[in-house]
N, C-alpha and C. Protein backbone atom coordinates (compact mmCIF):
# COMPACT_ATOMS: atom_id res chain seq x y z
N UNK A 1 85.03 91.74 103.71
CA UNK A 1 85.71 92.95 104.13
C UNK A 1 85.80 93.00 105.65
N UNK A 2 85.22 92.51 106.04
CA UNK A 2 85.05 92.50 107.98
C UNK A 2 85.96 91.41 108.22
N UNK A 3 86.74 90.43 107.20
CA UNK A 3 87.27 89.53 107.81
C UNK A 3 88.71 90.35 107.81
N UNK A 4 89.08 91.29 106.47
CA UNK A 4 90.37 92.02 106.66
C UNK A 4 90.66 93.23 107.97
N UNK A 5 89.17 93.66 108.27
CA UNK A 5 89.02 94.55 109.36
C UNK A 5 89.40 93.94 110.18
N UNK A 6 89.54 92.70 110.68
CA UNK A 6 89.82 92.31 112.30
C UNK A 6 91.33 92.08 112.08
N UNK A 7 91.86 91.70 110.68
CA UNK A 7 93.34 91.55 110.63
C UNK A 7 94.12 92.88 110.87
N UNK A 8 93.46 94.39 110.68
CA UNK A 8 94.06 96.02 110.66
C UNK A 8 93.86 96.75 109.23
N UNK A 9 93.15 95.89 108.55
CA UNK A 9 92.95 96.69 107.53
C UNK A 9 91.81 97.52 107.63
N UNK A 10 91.96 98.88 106.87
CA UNK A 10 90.92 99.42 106.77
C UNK A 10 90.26 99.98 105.76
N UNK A 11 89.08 100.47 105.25
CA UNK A 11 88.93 101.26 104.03
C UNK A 11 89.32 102.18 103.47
N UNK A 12 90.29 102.18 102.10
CA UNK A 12 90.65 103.64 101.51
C UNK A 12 89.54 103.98 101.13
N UNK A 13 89.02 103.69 99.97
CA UNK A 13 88.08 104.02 99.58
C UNK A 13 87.51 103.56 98.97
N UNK A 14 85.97 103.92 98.34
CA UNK A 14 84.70 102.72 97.31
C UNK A 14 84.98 103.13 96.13
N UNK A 15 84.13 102.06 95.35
CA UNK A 15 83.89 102.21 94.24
C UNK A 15 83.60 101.03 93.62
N UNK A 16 83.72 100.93 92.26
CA UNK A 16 83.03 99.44 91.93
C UNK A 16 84.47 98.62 92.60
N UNK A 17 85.45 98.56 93.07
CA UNK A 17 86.26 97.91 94.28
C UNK A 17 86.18 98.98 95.08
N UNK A 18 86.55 97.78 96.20
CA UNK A 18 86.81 99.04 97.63
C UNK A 18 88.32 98.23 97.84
N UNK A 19 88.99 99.31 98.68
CA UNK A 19 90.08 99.51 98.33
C UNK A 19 90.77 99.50 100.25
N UNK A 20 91.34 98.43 100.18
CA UNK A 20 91.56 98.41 101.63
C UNK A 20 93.05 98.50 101.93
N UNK A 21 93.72 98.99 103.07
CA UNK A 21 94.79 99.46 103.39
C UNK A 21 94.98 99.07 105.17
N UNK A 22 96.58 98.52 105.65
CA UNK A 22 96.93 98.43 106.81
C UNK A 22 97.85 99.49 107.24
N UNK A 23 97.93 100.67 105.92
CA UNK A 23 99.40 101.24 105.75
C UNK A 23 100.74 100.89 105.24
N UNK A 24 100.56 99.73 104.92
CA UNK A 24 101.89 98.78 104.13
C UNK A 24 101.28 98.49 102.74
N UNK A 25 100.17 97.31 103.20
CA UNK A 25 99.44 96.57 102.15
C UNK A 25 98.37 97.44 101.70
N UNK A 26 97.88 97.22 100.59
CA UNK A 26 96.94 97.74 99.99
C UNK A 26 95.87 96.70 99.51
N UNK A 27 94.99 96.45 99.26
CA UNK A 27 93.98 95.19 99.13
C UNK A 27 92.93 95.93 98.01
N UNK A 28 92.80 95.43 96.64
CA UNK A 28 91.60 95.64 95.84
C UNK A 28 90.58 94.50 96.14
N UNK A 29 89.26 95.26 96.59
CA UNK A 29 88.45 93.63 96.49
C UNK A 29 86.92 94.51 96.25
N UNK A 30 87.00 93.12 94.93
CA UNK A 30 85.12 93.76 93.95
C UNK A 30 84.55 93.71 94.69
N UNK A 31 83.62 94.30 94.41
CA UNK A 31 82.37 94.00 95.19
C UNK A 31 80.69 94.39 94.59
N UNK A 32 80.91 92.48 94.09
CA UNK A 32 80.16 91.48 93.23
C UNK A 32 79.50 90.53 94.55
N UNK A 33 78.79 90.27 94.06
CA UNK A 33 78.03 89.48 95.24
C UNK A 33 78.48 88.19 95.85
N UNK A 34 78.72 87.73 94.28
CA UNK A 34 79.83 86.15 94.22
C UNK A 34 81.26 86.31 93.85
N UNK A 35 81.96 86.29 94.75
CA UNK A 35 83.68 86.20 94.37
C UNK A 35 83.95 85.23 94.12
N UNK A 36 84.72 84.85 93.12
CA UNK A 36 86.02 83.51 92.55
C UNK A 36 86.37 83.00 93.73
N UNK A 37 86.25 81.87 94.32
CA UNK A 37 87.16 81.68 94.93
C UNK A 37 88.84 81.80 94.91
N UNK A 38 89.03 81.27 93.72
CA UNK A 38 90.78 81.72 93.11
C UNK A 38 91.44 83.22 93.60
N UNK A 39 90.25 84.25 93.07
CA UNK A 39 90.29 85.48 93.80
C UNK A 39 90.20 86.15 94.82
N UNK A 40 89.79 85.21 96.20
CA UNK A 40 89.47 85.58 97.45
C UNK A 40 90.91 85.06 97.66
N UNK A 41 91.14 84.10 96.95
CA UNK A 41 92.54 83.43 97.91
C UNK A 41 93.69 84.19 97.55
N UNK A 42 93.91 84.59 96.28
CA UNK A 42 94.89 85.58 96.14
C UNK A 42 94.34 87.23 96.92
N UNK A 43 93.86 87.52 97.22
CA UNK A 43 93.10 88.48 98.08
C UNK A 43 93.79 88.23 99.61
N UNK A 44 93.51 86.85 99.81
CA UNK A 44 94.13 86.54 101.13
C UNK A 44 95.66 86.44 101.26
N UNK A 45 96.32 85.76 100.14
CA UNK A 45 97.60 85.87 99.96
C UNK A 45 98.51 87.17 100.52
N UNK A 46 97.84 88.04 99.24
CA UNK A 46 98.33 89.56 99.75
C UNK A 46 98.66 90.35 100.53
N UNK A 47 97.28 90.17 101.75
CA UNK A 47 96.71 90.11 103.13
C UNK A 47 98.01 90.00 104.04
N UNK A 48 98.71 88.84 103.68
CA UNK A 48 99.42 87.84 104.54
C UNK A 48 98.90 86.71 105.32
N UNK A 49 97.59 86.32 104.38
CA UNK A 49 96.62 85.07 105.82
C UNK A 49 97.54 83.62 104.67
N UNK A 50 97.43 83.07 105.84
CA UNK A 50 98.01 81.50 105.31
C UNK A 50 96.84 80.92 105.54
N UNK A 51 96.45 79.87 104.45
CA UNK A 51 94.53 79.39 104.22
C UNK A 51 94.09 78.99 105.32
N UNK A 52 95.34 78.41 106.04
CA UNK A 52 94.62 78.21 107.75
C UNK A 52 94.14 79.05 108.03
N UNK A 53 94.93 80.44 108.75
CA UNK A 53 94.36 81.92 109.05
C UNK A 53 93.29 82.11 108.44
N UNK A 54 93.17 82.02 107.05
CA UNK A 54 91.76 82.48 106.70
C UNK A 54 90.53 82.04 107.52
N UNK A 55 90.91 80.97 107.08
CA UNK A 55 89.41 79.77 107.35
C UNK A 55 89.31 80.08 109.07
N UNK A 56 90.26 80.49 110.02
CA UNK A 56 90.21 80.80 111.32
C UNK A 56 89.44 81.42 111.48
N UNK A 57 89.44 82.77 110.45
CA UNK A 57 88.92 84.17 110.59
C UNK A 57 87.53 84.48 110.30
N UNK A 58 87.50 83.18 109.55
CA UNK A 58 85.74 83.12 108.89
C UNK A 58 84.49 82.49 109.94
């Protein structure tokens, strides 16, 4: 979640997901201790990070 914070996203709100927002995009992401990878990357997709960007951001 701190990696979407530095991109402009921010928290709508919790729950068993928290629910993140830039004002355009909207982002569901669990929060399970261990994420899918499959699911972080479509997470990032959404985002708009290209896997480069990601891996930048990490």
């Amino acid at each position: 979640m701190r990696l979407f914070g530095k991109v402009g996203f921010r928290i709508a709100r919790e729950g068993k997901h928290t629910i993140m927002s830039n004002g355009k995009v909207r982002l569901t992401i669990p929060r399970h201790t261990v994420i899918n990878a499959f699911t972080m990357a479509d997470i990032a997709r959404d985002a708009g990070l290209t896997p480069d960007q990601f891996k930048a951001l990490l």
